[in-house]
Protein backbone atom coordinates (compact mmCIF):
# COMPACT_ATOMS: atom_id res chain seq x y z
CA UNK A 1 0.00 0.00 0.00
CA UNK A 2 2.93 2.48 0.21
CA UNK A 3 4.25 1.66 -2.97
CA UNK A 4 1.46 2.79 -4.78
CA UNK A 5 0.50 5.88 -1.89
CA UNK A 6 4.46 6.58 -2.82
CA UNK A 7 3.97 7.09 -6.95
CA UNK A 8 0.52 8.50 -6.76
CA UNK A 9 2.67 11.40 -5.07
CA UNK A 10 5.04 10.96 -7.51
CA UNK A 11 2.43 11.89 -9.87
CA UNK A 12 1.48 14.68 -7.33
CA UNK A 13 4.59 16.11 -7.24
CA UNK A 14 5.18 15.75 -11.33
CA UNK A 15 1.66 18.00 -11.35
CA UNK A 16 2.91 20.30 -9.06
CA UNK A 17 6.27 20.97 -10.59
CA UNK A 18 4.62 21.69 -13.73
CA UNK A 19 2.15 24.14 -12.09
CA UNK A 20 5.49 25.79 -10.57
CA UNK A 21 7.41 26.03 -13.70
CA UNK A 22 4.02 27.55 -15.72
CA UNK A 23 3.47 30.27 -12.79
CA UNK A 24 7.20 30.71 -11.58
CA UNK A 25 7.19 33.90 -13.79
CA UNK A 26 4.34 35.70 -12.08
CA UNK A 27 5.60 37.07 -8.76
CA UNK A 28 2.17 35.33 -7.33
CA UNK A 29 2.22 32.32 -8.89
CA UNK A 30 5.97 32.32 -7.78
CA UNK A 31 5.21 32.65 -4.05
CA UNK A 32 2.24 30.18 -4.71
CA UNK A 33 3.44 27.69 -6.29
CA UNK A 34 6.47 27.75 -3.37
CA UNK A 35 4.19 27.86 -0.51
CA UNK A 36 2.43 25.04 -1.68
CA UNK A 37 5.96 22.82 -2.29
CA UNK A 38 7.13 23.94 0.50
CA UNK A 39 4.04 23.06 2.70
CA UNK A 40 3.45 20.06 1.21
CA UNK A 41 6.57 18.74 1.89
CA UNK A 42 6.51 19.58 5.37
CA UNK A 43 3.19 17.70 5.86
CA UNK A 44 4.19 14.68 4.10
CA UNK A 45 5.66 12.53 6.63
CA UNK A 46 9.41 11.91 6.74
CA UNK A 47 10.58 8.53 4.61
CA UNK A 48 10.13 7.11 1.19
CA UNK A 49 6.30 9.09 1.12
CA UNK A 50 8.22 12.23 1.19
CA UNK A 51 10.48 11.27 -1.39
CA UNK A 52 8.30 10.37 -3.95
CA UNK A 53 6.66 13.74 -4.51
CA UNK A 54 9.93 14.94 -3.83
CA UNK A 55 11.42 12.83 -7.00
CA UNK A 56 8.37 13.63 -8.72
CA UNK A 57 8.76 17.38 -8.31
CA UNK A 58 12.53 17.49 -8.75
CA UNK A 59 12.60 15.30 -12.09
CA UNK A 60 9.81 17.31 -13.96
CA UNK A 61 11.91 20.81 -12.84
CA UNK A 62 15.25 18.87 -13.90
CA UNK A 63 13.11 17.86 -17.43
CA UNK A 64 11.95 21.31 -18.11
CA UNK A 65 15.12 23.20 -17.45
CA UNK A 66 16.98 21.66 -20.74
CA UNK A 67 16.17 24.14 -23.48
CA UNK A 68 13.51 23.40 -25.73
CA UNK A 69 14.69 22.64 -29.91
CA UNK A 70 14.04 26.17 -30.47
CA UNK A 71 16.13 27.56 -28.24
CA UNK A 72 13.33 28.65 -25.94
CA UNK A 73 14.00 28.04 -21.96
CA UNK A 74 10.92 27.12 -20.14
CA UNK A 75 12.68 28.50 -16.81
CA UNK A 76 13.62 32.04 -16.70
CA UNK A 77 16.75 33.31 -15.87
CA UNK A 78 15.95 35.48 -13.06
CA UNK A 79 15.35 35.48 -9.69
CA UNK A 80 12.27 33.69 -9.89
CA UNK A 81 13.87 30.73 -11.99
CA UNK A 82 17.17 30.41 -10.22
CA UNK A 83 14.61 30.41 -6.60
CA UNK A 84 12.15 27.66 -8.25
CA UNK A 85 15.65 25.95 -9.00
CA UNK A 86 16.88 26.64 -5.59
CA UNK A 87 13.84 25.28 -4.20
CA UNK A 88 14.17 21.83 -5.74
CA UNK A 89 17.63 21.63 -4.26
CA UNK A 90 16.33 22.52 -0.98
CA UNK A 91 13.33 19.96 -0.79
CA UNK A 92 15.96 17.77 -2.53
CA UNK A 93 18.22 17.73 0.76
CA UNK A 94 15.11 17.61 2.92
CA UNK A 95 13.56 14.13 1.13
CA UNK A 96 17.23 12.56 1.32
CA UNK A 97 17.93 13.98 4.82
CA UNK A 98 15.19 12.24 6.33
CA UNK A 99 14.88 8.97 4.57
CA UNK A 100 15.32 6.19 7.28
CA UNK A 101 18.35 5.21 7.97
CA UNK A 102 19.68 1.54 7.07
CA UNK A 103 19.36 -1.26 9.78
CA UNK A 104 22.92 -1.93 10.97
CA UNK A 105 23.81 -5.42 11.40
CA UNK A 106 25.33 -7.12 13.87
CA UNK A 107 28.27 -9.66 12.96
């Protein structure tokens, strides 16, 4: 039952990254779209259900920053896409930084 609670906020956070990147260039939909990553993240509780919408969210951004084949960026490059970038390195840390930790074994 986690596995699939785990990609259907993958998908979640896929949906919300995309949101992000549409609205990052509105100063609104900037502080929205951050609030709502930010939050979410928060309330998800620590582990492998925090990393998948992590993953999710992190992996669309990472997709949408290449540039497109005309040369068109979907990020900005101001301070509202190096932020949205800035974000997904911060929610990056906080998914890995509270994963559980390995069972140590005794020899």
């Amino acid at each position: 039952m986690r596995i699939l609670a785990a990609g259907v906020l993958l998908l979640v956070g896929a949906v919300t990254a995309v949101a992000a990147v549409a609205l990052h260039e509105l100063v609104w939909g900037f502080a929205l779209s951050v609030a709502a990553t930010v939050v979410t993240v928060l309330a998800l509780p620590p582990g492998w259900l925090r990393m998948g919408f992590v993953l999710g969210w992190v992996v669309v951004v990472g997709w949408l920053t290449v540039p497109r084949a005309e040369g068109d960026y979907l990020i900005s490059q101001d301070w509202q896409g190096y932020a949205l970038l800035g974000t997904g390195i911060a929610i990056l840390v906080a998914g890995v930084a509270t994963l559980p930790r390995p069972a140590r074994r005794d020899p």
